[in-house]
Protein backbone atom coordinates (compact mmCIF):
# COMPACT_ATOMS: atom_id res chain seq x y z
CA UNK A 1 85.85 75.20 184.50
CA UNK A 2 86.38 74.45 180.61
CA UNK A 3 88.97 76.59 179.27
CA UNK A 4 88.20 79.64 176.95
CA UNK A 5 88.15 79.36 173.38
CA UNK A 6 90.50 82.19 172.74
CA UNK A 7 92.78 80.97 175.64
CA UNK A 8 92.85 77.31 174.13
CA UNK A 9 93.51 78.69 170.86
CA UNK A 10 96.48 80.73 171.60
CA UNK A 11 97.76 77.76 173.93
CA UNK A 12 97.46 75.35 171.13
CA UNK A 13 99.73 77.33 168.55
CA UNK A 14 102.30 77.70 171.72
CA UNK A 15 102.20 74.17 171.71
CA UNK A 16 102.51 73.56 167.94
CA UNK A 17 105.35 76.60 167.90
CA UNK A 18 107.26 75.19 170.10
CA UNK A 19 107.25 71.55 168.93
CA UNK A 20 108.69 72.92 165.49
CA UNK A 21 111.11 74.67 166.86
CA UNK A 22 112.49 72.52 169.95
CA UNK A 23 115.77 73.32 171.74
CA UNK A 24 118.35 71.29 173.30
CA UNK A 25 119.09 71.70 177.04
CA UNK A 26 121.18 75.02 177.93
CA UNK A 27 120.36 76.43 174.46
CA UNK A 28 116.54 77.26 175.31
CA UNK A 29 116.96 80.89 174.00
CA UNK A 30 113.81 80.88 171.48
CA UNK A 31 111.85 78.69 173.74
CA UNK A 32 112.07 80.93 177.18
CA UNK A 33 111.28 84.21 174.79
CA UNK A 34 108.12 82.68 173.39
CA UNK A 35 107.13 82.05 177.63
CA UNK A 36 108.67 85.38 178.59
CA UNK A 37 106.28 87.37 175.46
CA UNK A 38 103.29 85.65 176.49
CA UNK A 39 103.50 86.25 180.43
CA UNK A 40 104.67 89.89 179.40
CA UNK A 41 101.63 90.57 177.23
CA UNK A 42 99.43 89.72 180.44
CA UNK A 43 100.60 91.46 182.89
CA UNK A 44 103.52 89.17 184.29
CA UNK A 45 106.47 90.83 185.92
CA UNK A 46 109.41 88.89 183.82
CA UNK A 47 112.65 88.63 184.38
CA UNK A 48 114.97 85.87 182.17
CA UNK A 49 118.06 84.80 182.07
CA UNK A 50 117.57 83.13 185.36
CA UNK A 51 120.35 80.04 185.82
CA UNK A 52 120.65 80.02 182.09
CA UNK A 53 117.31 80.87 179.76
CA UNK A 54 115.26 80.25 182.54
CA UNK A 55 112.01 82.20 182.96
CA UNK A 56 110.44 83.71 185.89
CA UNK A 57 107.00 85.50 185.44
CA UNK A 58 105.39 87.22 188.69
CA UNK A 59 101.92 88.53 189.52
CA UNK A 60 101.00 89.64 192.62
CA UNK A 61 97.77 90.37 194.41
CA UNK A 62 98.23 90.95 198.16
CA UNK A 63 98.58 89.14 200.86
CA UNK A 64 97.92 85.79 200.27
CA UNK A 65 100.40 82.24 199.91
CA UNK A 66 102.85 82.36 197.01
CA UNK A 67 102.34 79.41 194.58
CA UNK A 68 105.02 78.68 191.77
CA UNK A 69 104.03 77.19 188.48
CA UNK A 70 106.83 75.51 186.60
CA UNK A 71 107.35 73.89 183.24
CA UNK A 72 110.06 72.58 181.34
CA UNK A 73 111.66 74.57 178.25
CA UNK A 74 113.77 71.75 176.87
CA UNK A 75 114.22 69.27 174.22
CA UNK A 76 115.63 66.27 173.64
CA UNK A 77 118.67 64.91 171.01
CA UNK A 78 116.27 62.21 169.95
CA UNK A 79 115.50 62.03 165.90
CA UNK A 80 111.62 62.92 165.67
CA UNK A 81 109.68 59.86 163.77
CA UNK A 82 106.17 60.51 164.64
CA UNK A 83 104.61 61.92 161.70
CA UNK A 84 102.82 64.83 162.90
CA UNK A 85 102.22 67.53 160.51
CA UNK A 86 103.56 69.96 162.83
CA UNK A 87 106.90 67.65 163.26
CA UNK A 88 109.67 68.71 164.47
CA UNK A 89 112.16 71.33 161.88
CA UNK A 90 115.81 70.62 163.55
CA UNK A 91 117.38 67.55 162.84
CA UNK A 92 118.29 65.33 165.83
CA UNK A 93 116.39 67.29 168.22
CA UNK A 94 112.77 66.64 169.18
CA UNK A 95 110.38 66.82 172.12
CA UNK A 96 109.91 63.63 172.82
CA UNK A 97 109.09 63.94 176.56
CA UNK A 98 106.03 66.28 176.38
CA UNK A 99 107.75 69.66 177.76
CA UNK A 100 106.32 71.50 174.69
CA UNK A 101 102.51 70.60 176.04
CA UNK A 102 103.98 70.84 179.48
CA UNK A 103 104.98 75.08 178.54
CA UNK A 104 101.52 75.38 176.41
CA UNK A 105 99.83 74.35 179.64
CA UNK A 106 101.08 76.66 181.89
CA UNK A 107 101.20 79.52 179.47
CA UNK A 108 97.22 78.98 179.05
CA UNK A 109 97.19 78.68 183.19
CA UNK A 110 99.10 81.52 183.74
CA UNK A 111 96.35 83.53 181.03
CA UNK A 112 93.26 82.54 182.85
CA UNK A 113 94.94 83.11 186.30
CA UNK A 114 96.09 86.78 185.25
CA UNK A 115 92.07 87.52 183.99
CA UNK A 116 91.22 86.35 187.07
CA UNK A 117 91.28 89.34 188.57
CA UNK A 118 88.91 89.25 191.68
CA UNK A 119 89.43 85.47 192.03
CA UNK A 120 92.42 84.89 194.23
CA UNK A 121 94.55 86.80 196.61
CA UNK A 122 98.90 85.99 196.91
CA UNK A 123 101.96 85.62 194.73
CA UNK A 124 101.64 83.42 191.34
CA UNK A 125 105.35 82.34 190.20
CA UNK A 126 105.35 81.20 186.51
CA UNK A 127 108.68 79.65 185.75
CA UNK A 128 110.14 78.46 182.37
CA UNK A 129 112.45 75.52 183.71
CA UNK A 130 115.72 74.95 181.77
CA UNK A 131 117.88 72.23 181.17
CA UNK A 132 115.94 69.46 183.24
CA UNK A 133 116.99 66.55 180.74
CA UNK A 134 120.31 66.72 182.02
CA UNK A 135 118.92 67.38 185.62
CA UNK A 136 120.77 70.69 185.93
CA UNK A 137 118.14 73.62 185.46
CA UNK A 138 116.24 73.77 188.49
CA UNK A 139 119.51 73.77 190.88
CA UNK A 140 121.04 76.09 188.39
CA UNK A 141 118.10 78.84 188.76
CA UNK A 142 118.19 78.24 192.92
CA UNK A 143 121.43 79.48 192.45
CA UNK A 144 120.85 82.20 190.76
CA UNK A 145 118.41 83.52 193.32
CA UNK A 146 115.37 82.20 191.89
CA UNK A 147 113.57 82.58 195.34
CA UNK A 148 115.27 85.65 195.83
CA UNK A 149 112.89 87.11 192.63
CA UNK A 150 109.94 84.97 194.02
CA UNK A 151 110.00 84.80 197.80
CA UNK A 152 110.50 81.17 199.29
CA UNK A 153 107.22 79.42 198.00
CA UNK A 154 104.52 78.06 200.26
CA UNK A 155 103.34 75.83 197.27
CA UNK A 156 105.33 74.30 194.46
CA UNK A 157 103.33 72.86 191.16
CA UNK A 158 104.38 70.83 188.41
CA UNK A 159 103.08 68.04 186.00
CA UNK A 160 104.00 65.85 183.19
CA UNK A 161 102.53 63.82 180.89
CA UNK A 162 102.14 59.91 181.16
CA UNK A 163 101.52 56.99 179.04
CA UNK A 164 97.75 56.83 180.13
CA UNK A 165 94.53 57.93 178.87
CA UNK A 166 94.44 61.39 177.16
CA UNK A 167 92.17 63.59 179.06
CA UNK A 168 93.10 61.85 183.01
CA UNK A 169 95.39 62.85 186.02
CA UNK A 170 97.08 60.65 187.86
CA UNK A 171 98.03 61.85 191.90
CA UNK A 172 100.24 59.72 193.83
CA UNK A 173 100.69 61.35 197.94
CA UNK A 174 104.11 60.55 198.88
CA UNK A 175 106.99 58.90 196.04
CA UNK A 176 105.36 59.79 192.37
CA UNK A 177 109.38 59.57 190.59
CA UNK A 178 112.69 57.99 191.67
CA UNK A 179 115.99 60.10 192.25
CA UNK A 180 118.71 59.13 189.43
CA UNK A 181 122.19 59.74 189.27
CA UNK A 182 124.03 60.25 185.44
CA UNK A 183 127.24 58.70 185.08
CA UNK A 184 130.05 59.00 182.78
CA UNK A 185 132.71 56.42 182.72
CA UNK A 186 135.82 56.28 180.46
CA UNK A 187 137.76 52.65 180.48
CA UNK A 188 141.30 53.07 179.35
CA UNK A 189 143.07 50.91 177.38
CA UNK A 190 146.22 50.26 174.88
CA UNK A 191 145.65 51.09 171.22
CA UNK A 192 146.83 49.26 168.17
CA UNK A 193 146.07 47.21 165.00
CA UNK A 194 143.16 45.10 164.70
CA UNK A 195 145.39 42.57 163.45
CA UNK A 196 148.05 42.48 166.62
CA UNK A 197 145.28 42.17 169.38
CA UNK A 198 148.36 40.71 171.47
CA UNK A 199 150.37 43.86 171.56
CA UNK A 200 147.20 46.12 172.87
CA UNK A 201 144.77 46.19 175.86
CA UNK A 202 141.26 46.01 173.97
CA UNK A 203 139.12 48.62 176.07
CA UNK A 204 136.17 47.20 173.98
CA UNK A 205 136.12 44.08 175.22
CA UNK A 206 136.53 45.29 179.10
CA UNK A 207 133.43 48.12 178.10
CA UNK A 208 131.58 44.87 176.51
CA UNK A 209 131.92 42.47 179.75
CA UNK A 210 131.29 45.56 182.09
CA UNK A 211 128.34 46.43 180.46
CA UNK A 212 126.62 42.80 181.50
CA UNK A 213 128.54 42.88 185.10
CA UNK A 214 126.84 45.80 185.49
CA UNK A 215 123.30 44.41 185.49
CA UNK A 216 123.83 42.04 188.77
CA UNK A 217 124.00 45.41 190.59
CA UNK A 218 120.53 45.48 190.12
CA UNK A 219 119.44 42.05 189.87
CA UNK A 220 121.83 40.41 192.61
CA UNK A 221 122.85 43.24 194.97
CA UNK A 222 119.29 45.18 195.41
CA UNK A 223 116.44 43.90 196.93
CA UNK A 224 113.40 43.73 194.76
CA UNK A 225 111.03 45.97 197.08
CA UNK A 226 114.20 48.92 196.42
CA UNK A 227 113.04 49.48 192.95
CA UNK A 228 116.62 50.13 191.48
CA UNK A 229 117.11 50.30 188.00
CA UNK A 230 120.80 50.32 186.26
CA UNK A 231 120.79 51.45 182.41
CA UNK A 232 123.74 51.41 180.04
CA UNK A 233 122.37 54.07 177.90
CA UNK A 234 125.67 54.99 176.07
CA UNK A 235 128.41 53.46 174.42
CA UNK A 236 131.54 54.79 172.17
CA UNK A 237 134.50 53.70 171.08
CA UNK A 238 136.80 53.52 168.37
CA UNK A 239 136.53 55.40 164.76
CA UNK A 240 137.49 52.13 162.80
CA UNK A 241 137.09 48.65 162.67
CA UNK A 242 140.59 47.88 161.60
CA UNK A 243 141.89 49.97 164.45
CA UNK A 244 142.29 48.88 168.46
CA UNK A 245 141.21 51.84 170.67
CA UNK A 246 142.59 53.67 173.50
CA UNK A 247 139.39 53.88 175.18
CA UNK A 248 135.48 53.12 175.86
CA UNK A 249 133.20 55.52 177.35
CA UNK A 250 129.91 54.73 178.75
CA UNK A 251 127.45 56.72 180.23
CA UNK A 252 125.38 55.15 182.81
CA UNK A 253 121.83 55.90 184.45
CA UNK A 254 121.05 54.96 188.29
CA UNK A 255 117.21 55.40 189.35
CA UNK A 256 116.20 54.38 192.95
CA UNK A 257 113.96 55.91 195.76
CA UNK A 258 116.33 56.27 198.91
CA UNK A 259 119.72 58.37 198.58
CA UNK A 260 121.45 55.34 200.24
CA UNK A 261 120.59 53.14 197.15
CA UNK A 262 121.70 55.03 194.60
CA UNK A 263 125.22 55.56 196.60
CA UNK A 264 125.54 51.76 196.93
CA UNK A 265 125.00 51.29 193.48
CA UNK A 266 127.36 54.33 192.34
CA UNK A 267 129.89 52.06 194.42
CA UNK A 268 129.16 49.29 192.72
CA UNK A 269 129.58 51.08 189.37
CA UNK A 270 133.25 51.76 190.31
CA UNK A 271 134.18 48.32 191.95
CA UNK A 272 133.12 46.59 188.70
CA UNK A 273 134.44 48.66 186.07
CA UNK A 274 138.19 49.15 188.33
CA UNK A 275 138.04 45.11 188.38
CA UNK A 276 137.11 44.98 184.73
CA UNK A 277 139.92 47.52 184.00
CA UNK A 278 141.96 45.10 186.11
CA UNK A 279 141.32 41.97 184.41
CA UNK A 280 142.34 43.37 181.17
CA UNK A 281 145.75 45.14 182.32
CA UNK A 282 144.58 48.55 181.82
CA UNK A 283 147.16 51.06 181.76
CA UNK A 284 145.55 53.28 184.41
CA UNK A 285 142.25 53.14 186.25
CA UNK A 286 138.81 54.21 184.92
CA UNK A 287 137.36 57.45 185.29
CA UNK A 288 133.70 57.67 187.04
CA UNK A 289 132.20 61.13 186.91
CA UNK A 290 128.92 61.49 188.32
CA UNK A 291 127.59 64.63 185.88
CA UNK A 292 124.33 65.18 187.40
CA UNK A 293 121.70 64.07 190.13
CA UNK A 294 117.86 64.03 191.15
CA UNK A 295 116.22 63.71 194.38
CA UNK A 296 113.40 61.32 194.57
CA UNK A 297 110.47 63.25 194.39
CA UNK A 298 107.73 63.07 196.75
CA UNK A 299 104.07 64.69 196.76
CA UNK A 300 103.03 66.61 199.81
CA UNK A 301 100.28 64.23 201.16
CA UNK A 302 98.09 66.59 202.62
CA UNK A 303 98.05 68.92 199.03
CA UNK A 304 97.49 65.96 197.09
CA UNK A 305 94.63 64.98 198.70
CA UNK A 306 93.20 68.41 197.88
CA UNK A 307 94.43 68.33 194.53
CA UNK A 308 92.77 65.23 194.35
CA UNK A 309 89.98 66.38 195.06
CA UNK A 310 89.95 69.29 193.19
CA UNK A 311 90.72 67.23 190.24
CA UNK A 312 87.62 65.39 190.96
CA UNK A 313 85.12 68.34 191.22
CA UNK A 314 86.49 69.71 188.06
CA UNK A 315 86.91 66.71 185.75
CA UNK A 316 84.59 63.99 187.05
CA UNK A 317 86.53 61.06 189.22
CA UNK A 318 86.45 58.86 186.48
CA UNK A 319 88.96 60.99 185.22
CA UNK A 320 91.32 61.23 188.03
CA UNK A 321 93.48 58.13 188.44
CA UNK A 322 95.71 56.45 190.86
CA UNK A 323 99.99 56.58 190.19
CA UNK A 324 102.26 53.76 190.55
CA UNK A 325 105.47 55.04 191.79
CA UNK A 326 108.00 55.48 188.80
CA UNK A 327 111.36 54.72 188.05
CA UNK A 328 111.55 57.41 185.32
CA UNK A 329 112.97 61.00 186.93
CA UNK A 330 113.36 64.58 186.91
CA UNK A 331 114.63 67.53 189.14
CA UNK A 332 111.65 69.61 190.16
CA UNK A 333 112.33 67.94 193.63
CA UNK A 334 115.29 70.83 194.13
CA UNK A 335 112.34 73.53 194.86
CA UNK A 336 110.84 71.81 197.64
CA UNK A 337 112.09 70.00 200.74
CA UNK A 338 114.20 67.71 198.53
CA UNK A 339 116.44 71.26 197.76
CA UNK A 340 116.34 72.42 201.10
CA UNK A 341 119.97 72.44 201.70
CA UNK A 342 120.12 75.36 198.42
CA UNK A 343 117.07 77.10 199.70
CA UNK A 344 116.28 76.77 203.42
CA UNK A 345 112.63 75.80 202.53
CA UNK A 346 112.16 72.64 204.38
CA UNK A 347 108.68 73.23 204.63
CA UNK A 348 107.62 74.24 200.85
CA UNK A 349 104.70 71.91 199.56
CA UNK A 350 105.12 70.16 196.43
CA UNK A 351 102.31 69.14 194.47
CA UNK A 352 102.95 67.20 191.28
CA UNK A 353 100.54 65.08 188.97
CA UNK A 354 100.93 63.09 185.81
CA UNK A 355 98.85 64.39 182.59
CA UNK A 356 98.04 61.92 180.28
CA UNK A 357 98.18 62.04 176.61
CA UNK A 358 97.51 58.40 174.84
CA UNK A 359 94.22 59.07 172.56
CA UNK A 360 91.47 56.49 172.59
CA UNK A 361 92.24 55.56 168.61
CA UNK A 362 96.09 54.89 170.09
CA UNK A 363 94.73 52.65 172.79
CA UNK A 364 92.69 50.68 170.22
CA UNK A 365 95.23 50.08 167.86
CA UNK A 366 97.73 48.91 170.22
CA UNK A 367 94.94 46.35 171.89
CA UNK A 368 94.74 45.56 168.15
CA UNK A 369 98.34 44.82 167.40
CA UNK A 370 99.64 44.30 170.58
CA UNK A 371 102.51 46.63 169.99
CA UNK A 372 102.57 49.35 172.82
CA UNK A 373 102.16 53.06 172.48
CA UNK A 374 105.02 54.83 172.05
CA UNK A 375 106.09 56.33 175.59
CA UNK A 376 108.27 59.36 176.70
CA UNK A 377 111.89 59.28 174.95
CA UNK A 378 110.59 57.34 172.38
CA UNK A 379 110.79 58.94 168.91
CA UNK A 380 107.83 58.07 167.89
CA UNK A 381 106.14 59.64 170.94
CA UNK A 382 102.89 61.67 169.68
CA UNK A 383 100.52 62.85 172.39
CA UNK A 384 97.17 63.41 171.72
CA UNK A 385 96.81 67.39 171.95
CA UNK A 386 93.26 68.07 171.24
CA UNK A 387 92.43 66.52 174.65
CA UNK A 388 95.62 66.81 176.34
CA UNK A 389 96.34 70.46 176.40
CA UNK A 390 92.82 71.71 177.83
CA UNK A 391 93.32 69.44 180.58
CA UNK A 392 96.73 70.29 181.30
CA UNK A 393 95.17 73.80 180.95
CA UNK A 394 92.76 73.32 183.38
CA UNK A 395 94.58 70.87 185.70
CA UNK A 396 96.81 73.48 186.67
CA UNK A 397 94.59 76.29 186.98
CA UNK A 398 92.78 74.29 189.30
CA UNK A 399 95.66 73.35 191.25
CA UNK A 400 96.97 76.98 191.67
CA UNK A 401 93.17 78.22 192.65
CA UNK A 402 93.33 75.69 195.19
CA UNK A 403 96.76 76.75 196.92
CA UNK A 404 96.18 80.38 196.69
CA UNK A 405 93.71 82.16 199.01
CA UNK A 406 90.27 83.07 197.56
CA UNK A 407 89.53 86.90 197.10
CA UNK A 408 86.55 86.09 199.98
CA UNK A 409 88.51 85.05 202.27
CA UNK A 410 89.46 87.44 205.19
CA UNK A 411 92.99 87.96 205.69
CA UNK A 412 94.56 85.87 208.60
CA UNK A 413 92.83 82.58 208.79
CA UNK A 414 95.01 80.09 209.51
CA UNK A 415 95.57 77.24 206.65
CA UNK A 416 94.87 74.57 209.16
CA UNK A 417 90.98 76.28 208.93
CA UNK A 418 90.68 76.35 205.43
């Protein structure tokens, strides 16, 4: 099913509008009105300012399952370096993780499922996702009584793009992305003059020795097979170098596939940075706030092998691919069974695939130099569009075609004969 010219067209300035124009998490306001306009002009029922400048966009067409489509809306504060044409215009901000193709995609998905019009019976939920960089959007929008607007879903959608070849999907049934906690730490100490070291308590040097204790959680106290991953990925302190600080703050990513693991190692966090803070006669304890949280996510194994296949009829199965579970993360988990204890809906399906987006001129040039692509977070992170988009495009239409009942289909057959 190739994707309309006029459809493709419209998705591709989405993509490019959007990219110019990208917006930090919780500030989305331009972002959700470009999703809530398009869904509007075609025939979407839209209501916004759901758990922030989140999106939801309904069309229904009797009875039938209800399927929700989500994307993200945000940005990240990464420095754009890419050199695109169509580069990003605010400084600082950038989308560096693909959530502009990831919107462009559903937008054109959403277009050829509304013109669909004797093609599928049910509910289609579109929904412009906020804030999922900091993990907060999709529990924020639960709250708000997302699936009050929508119904509780039978089927839950998503993708994202992935370092592999532009123009493939990747499925993985069962773990596809790890569940993370964030962490924010604050080491306090005794400030003074650089040249008196004696009469302070140097919170720099306790932040500098945590930050390598830190690593044995990983590399002593997990086992291998748990997949953990422990990343320092902030550190601040002091305004001069003639000047002894008060305090360090750190912030501090934990990634790992069972709930259990990612406790132990949030315990671990604390026991070294109190014996740390210890060690160098802090004044008072650290702080440890944990300021937001994913659940692993896991693929429905039954839907993903119809995905799959799917995916196979429509692109060819050279162009559907295998996934490696990942230690990267992100919070769509919260609408299915992962979010149960917000929604009730311990028996919503979740479907999820990854999208890639490295061209094949990329992939020669790094077998050429040996220097790697540029991957998600990076700012030099430039997906390959022209290919990427229609098969986003398409990937999801597909998807959604496949979870929603066909127009033939007489009411009341059972999914298990289907």
């Amino acid at each position: 099913m190739a994707v309309p010219a006029e459809v493709l067209r419209a998705a591709v300035e989405c993509c490019l509008d959007v990219h110019l124009h990208p917006e930090p998490s919780g500030a989305e306001e331009r972002t959700a009105g470009v999703l809530a306009d398009w869904l509007t002009a075609d025939g979407y029922a839209v209501t916004r300012g759901v758990g922030g400048h989140g999106v939801v966009g309904l069309l229904r067409r009797g009875e039938g399952p209800t399927v929700l489509l989500r994307a993200e809306l945000d940005a990240l504060p990464v420095h754009e370096a890419s050199g695109l044409r169509y580069a990003s215009t605010v400084p600082g901000v950038s989308h560096a993780c693909g959530h502009d193709l990831h919107l462009a995609a559903l937008a054109g998905a959403a277009r050829l499922l509304a013109r669909d019009v004797d093609g599928w019976r049910g509910t289609l939920a579109v929904v412009g996702q906020p804030a999922e960089e900091t993990l907060d959007g999709a529990r924020a929008m639960l709250r708000d009584g997302l699936y009050e607007l929508t119904g509780r879903p039978d089927v839950v959608l998503a993708q994202h793009t992935a370092p592999l070849p532009a123009g493939t999907v990747a499925h993985a049934g069962g773990p596809v992305l790890a569940g993370s906690l964030a962490v924010d730490a604050v080491l306090h100490g005794t400030g003074g003059h650089a040249g008196a070291p004696h009469l302070t308590v140097d919170p720099v040097v306790a932040a500098a020795a945590a930050v390598l204790r830190l690593q044995t959680l990983v590399a002593r106290e997990c086992a291998p097979a748990e997949q953990a991953v422990l990343t320092v990925g902030r550190l601040a302190a002091g305004t001069e170098a003639n000047v002894i600080p008060d305090r360090a703050e750190l912030g501090i990513s934990l990634r790992a596939f069972d709930d259990g693991a990612l406790e132990r190692l949030l315990g671990g966090v604390r026991r070294v940075l109190t014996a740390e803070a210890e060690a160098s006669g802090a004044p008072r304890p650290p702080e440890v706030t944990v300021r937001a949280r994913s659940r692993a996510l896991f693929a429905d194994r039954p839907l993903t092998s119809r995905l799959r296949a799917a995916h196979a009829a429509a692109f060819g199965a050279g162009r559907v691919l295998e996934w490696q579970p990942a230690t990267a993360t992100e919070d769509v988990a919260w609408f299915g069974p992962a979010g149960a204890e917000l929604h009730g809906g311990r028996d919503i399906r979740l479907g999820y695939w990854m999208l890639g987006t490295v061209s094949a001129a990329a992939r020669r040039e790094a077998a050429r130099t040996g220097r790697p692509v540029p991957g998600n977070h990076a700012p030099a992170f430039a997906p390959d569009v022209r290919t990427t988009l229609p098969t986003g495009v398409e990937a999801l239409a597909v998807a959604a075609r496949q979870a929603l009942r066909p127009a033939r289909e007489p009411a009341g057959v059972p999914e298990a004969a289907r």
